[in-house]
PDB file of N, CA and C in Angstrom:
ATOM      1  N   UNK A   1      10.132   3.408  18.105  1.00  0.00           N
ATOM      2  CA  UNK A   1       9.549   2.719  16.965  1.00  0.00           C
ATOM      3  C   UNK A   1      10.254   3.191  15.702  1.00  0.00           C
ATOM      4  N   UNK A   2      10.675   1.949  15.016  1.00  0.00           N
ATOM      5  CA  UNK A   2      11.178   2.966  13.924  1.00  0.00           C
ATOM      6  C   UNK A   2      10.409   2.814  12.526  1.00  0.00           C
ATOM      7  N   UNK A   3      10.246   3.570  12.231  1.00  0.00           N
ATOM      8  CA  UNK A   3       8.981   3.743  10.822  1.00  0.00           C
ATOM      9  C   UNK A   3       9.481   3.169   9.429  1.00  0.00           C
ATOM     10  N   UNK A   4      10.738   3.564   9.522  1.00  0.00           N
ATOM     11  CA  UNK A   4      10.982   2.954   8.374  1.00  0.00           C
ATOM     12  C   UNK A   4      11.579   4.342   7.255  1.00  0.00           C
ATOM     13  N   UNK A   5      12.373   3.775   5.901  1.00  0.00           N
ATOM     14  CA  UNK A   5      12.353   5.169   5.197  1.00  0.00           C
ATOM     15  C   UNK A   5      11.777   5.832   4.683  1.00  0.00           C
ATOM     16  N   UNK A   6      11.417   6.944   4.774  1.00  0.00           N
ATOM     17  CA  UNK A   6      10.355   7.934   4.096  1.00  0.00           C
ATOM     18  C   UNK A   6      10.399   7.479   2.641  1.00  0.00           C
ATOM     19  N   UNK A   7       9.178   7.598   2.030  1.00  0.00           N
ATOM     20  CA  UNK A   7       9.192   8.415   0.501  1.00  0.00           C
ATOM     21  C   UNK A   7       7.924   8.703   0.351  1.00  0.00           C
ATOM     22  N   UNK A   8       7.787   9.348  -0.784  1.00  0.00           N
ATOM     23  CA  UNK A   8       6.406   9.980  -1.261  1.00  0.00           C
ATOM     24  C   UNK A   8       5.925   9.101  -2.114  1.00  0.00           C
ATOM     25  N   UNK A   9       4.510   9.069  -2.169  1.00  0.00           N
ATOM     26  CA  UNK A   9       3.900   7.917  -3.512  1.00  0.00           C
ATOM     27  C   UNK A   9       2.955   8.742  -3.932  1.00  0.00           C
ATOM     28  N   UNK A  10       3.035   8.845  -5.379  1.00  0.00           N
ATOM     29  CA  UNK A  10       2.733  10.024  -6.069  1.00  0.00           C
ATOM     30  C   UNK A  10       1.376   9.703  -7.270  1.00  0.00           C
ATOM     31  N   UNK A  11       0.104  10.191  -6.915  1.00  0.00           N
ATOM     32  CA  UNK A  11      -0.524   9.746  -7.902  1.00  0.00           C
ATOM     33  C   UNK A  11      -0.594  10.281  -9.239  1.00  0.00           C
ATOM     34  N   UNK A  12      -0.442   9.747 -10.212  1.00  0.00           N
ATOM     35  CA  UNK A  12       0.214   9.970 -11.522  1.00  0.00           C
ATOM     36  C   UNK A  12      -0.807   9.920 -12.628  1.00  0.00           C
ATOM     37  N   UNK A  13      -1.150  10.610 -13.550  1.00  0.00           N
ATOM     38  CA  UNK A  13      -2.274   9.995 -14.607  1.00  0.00           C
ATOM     39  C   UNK A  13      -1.355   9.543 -15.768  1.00  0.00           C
ATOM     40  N   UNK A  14      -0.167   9.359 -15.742  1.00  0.00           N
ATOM     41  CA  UNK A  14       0.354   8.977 -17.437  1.00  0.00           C
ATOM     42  C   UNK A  14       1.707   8.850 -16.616  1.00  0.00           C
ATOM     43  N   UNK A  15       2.036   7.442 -16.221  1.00  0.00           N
ATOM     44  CA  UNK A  15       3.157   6.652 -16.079  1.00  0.00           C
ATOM     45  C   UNK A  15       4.493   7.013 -16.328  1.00  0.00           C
ATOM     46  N   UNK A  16       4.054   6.995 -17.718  1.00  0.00           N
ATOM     47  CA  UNK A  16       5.489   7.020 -19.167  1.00  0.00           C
ATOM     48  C   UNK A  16       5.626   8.075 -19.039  1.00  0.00           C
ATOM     49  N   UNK A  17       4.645   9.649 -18.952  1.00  0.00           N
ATOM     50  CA  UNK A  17       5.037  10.799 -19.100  1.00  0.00           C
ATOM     51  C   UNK A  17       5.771  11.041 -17.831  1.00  0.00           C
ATOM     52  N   UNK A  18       5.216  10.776 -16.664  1.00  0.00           N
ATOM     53  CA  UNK A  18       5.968  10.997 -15.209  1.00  0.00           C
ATOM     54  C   UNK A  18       7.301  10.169 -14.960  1.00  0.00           C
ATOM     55  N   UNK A  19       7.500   9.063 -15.548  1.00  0.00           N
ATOM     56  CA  UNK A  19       8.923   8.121 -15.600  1.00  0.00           C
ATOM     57  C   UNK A  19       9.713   9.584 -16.313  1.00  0.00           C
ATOM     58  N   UNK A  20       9.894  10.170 -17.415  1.00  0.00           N
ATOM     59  CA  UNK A  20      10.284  10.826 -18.153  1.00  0.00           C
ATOM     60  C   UNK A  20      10.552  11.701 -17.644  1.00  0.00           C
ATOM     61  N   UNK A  21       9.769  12.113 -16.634  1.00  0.00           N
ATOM     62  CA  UNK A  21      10.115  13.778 -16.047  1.00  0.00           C
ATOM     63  C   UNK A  21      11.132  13.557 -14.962  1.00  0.00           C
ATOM     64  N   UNK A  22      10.718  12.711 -14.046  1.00  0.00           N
ATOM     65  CA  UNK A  22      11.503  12.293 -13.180  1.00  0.00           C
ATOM     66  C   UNK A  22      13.195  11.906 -13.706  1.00  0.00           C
ATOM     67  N   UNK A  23      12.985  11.013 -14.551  1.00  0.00           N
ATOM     68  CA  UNK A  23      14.447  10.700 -15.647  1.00  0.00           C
ATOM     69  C   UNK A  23      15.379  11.796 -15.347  1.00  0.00           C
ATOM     70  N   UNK A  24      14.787  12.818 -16.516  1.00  0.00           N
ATOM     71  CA  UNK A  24      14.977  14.274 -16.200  1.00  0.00           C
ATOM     72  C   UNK A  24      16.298  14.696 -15.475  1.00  0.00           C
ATOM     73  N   UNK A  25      15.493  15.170 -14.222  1.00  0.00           N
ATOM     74  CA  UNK A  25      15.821  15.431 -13.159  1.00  0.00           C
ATOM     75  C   UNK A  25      17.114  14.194 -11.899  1.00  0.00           C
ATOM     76  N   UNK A  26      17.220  13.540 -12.772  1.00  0.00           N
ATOM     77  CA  UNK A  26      18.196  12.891 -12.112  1.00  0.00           C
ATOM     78  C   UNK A  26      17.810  11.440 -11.643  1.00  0.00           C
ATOM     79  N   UNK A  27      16.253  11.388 -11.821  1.00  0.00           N
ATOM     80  CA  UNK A  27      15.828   9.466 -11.054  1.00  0.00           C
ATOM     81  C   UNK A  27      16.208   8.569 -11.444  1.00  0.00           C
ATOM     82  N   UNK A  28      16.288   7.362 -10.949  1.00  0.00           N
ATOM     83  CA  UNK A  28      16.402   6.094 -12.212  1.00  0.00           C
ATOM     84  C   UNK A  28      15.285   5.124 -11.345  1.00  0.00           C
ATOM     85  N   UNK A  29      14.589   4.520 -12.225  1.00  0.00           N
ATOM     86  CA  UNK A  29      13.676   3.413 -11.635  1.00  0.00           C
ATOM     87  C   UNK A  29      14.729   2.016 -11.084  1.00  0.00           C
ATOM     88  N   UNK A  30      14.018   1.725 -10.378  1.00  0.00           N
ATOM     89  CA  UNK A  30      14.917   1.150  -9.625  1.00  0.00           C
ATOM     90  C   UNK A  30      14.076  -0.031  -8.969  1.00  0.00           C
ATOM     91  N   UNK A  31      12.738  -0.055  -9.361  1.00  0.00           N
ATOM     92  CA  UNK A  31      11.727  -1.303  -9.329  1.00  0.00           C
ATOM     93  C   UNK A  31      10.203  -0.852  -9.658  1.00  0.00           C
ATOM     94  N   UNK A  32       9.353  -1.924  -9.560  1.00  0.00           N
ATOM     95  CA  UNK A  32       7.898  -2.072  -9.943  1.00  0.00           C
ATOM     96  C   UNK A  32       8.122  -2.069 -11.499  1.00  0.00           C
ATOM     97  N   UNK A  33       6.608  -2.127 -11.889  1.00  0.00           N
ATOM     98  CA  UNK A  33       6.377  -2.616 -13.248  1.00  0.00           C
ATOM     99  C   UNK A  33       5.071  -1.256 -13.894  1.00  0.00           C
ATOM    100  N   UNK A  34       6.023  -0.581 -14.656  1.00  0.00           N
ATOM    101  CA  UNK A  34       4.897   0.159 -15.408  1.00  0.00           C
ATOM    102  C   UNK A  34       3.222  -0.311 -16.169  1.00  0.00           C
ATOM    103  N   UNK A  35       3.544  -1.651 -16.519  1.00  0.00           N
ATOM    104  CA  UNK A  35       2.516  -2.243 -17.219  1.00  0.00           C
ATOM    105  C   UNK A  35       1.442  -2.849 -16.075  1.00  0.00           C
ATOM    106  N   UNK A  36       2.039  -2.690 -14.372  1.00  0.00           N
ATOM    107  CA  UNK A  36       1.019  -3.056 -13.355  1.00  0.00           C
ATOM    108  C   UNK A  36       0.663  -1.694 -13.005  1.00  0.00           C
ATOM    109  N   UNK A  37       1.128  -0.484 -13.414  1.00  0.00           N
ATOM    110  CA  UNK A  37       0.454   0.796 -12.776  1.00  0.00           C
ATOM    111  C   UNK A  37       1.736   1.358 -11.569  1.00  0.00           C
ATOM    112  N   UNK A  38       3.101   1.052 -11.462  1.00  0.00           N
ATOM    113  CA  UNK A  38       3.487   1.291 -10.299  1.00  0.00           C
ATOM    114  C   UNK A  38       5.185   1.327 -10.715  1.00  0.00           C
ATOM    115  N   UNK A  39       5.788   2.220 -10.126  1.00  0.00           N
ATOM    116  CA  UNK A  39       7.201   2.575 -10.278  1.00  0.00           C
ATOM    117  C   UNK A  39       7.913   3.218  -9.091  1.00  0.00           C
ATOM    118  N   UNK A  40       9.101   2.812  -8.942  1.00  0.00           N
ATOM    119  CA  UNK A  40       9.610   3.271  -7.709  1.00  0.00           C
ATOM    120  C   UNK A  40      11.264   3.930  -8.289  1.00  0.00           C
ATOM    121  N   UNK A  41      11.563   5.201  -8.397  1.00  0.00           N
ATOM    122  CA  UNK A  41      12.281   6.233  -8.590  1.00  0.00           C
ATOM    123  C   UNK A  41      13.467   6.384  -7.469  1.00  0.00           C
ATOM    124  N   UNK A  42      14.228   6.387  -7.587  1.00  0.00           N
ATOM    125  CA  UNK A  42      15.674   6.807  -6.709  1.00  0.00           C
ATOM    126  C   UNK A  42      16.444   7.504  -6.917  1.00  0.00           C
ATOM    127  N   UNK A  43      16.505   8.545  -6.591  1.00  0.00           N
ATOM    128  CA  UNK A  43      17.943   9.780  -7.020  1.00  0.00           C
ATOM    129  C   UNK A  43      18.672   9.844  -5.791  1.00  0.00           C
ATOM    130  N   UNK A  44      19.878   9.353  -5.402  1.00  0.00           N
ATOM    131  CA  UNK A  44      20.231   9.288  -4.185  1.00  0.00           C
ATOM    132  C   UNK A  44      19.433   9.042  -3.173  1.00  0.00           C
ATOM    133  N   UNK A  45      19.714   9.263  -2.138  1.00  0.00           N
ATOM    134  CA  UNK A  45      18.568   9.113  -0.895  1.00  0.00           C
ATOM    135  C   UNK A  45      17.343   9.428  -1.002  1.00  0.00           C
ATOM    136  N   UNK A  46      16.984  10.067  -1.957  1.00  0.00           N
ATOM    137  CA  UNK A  46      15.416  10.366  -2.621  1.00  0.00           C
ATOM    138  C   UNK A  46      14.727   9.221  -2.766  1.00  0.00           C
ATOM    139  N   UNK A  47      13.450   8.994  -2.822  1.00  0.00           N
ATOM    140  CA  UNK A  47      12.825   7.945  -3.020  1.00  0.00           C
ATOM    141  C   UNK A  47      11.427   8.278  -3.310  1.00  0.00           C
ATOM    142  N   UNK A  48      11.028   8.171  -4.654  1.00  0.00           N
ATOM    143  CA  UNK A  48       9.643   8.497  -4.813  1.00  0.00           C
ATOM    144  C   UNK A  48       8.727   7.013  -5.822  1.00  0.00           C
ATOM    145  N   UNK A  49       7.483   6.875  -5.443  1.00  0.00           N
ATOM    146  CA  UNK A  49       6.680   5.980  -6.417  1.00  0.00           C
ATOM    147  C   UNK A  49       5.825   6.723  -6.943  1.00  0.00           C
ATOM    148  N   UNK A  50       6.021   6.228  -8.193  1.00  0.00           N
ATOM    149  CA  UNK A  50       4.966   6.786  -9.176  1.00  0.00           C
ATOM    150  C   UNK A  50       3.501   5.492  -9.355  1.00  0.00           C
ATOM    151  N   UNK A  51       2.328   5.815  -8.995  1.00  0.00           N
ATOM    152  CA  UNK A  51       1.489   4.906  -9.313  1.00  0.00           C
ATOM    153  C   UNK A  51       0.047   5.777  -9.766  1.00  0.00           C
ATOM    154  N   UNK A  52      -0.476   4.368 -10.975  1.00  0.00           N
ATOM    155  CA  UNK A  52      -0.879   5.350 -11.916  1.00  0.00           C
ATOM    156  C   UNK A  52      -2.410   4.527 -11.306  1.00  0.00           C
ATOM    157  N   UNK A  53      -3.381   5.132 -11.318  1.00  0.00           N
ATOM    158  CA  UNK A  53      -4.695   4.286 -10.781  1.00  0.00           C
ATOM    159  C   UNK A  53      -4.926   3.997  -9.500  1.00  0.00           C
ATOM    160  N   UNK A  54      -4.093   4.257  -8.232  1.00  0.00           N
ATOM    161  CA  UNK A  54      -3.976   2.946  -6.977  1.00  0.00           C
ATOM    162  C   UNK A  54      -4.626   4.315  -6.179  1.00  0.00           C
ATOM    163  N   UNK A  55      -3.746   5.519  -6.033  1.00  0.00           N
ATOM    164  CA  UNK A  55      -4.602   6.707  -5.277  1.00  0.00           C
ATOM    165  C   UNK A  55      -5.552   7.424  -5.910  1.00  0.00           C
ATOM    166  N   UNK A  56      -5.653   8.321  -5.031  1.00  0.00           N
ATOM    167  CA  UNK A  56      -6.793   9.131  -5.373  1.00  0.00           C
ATOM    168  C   UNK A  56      -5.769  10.540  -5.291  1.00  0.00           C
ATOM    169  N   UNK A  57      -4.530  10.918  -4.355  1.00  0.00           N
ATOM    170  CA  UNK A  57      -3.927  11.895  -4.549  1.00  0.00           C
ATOM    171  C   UNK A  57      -2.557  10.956  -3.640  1.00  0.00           C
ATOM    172  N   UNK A  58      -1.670  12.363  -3.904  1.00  0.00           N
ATOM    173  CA  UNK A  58      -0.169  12.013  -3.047  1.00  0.00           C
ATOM    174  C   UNK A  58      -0.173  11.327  -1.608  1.00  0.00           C
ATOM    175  N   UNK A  59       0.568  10.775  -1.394  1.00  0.00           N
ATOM    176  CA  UNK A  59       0.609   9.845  -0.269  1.00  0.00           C
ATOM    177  C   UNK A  59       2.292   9.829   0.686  1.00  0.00           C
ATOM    178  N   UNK A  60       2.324  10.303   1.662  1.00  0.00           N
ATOM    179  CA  UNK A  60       3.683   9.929   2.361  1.00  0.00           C
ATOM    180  C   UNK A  60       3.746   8.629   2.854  1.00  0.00           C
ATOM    181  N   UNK A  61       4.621   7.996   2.616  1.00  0.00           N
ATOM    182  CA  UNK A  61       4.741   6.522   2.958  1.00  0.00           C
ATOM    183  C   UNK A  61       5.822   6.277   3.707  1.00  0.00           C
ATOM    184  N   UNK A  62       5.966   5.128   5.002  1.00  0.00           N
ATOM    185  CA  UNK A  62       6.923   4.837   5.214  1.00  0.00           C
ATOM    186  C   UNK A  62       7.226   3.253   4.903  1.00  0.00           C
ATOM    187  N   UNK A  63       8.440   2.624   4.826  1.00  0.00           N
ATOM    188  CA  UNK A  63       8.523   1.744   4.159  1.00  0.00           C
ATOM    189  C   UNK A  63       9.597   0.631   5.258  1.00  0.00           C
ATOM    190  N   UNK A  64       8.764   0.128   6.197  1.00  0.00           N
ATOM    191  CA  UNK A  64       9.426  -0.690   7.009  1.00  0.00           C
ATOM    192  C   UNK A  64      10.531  -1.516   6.329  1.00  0.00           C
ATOM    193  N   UNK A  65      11.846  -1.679   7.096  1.00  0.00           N
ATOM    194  CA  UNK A  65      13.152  -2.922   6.738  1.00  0.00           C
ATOM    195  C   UNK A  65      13.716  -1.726   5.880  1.00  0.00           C
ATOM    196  N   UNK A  66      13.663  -0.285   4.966  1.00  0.00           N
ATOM    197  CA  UNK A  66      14.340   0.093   4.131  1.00  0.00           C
ATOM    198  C   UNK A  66      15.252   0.851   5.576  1.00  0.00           C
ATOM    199  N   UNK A  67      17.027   1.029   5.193  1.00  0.00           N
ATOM    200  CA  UNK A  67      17.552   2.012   5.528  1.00  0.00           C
ATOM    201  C   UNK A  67      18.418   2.651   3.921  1.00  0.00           C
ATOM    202  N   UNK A  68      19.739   3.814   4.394  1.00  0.00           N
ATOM    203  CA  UNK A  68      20.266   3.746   3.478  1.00  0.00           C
ATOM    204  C   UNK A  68      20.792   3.016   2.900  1.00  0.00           C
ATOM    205  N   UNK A  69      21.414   1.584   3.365  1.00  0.00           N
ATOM    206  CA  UNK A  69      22.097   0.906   3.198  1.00  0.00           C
ATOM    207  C   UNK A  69      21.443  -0.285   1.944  1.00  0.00           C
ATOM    208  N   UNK A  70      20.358  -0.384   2.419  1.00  0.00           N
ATOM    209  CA  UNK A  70      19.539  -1.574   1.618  1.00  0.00           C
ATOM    210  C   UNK A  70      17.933  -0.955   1.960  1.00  0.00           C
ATOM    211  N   UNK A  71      17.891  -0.701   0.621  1.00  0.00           N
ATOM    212  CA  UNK A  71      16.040  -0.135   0.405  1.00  0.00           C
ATOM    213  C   UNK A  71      15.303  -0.984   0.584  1.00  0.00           C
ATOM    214  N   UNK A  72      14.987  -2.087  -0.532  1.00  0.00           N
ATOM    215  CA  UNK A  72      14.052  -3.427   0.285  1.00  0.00           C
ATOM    216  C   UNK A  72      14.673  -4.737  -0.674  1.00  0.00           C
ATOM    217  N   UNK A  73      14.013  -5.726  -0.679  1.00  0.00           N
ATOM    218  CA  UNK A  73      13.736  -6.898  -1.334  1.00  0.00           C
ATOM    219  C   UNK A  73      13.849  -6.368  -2.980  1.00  0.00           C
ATOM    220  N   UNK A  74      12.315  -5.005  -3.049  1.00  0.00           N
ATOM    221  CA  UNK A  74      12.308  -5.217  -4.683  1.00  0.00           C
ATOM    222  C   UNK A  74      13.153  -3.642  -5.143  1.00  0.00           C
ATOM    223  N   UNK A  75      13.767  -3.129  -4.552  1.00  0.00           N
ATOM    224  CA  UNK A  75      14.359  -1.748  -5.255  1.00  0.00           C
ATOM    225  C   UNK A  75      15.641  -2.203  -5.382  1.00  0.00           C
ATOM    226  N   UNK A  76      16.475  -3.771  -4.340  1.00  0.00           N
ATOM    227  CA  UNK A  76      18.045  -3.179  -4.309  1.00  0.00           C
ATOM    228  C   UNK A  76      18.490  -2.400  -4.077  1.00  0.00           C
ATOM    229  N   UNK A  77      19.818  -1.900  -3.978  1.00  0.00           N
ATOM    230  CA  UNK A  77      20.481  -1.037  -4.059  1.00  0.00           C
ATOM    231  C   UNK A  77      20.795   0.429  -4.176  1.00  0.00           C
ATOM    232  N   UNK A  78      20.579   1.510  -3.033  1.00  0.00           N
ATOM    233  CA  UNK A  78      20.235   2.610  -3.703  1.00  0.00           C
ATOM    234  C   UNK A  78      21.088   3.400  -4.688  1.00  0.00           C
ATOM    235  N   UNK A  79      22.004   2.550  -4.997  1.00  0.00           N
ATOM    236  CA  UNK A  79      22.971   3.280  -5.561  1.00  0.00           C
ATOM    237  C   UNK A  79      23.392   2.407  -6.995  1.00  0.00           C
ATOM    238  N   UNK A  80      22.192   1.603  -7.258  1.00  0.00           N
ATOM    239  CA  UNK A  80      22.606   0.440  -7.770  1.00  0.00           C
ATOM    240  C   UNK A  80      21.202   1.164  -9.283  1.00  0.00           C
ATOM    241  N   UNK A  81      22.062   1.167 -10.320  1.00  0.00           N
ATOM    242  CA  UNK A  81      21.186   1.619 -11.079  1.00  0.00           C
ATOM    243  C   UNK A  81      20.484   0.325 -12.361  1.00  0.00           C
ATOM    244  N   UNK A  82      21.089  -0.908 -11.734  1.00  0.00           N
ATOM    245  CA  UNK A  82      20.914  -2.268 -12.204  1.00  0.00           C
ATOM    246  C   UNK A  82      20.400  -2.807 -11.275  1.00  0.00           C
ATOM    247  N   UNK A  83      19.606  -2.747 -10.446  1.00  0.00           N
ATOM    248  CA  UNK A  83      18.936  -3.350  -9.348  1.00  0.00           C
ATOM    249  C   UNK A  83      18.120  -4.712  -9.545  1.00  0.00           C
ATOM    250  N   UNK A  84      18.032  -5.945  -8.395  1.00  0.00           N
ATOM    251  CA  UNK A  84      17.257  -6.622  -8.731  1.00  0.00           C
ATOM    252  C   UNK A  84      15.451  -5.914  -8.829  1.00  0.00           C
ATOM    253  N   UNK A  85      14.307  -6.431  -9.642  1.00  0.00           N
ATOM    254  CA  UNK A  85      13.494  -6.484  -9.617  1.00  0.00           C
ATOM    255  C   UNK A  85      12.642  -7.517  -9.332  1.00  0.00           C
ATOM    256  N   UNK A  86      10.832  -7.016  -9.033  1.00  0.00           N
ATOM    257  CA  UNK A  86       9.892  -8.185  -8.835  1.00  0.00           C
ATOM    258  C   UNK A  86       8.842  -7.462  -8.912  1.00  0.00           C
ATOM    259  N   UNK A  87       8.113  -8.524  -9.453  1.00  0.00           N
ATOM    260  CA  UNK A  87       6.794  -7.989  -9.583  1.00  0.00           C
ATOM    261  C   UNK A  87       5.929  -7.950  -8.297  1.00  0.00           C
ATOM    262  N   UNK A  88       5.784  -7.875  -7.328  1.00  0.00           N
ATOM    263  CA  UNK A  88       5.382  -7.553  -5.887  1.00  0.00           C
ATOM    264  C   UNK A  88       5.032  -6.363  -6.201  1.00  0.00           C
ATOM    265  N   UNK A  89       4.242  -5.945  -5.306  1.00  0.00           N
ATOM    266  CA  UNK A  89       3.757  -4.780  -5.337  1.00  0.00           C
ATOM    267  C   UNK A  89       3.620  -4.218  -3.593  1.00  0.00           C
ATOM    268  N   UNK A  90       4.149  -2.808  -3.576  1.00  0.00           N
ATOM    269  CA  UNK A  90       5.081  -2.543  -2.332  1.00  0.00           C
ATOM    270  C   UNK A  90       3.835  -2.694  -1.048  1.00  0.00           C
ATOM    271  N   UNK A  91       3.982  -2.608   0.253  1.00  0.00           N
ATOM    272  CA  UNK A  91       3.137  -2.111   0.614  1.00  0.00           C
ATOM    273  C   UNK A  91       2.999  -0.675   1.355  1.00  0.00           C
ATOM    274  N   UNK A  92       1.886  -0.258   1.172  1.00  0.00           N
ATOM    275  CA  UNK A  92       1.289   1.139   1.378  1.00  0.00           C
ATOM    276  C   UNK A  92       0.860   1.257   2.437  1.00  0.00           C
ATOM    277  N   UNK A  93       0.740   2.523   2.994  1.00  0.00           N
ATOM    278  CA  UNK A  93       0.563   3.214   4.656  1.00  0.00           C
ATOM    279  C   UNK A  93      -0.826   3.559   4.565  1.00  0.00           C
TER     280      UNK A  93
END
């Protein structure tokens, strides 16, 4: 069975402050929509979502159809720091 690619989905109380930290450290958003509560982060093969309201705490997720090659529909490219976007909202484990 294959699960799909890992990432973590991270419950966040302040969006903008956690986009920022992540920045930081090397991420670039790479889809979702801050103004729906939800962001998806890529630093190389890393893959983290930031969502602000949706959990209650951290979440490991796997994310069926992603490999390295092609993450999904709404991230593009992992290497692609111009990625297409959509307002979809991913689904969760």
């Amino acid at each position: 069975m294959q699960l799909g690619k890992f990432s973590i989905s991270l419950a966040v109380k302040d969006i903008a402050a956690s986009r920022a930290f992540y920045e930081a450290l090397g991420f670039v958003a790479t889809g979702g929509d801050a103004s729906q509560g939800w962001l998806i982060l890529c630093n190389g093969p890393q893959v983290i979502g930031l969502f602000q309201g949706m959990f209650e705490r951290n979440t490991p997720t796997f994310n069926p159809g992603w490999d390295d090659r092609r993450r999904s529909r709404w991230t593009g490219s992992p290497t692609s720091a111009t990625s297409r976007r959509s307002s979809r909202r991913p689904a969760r484990s």
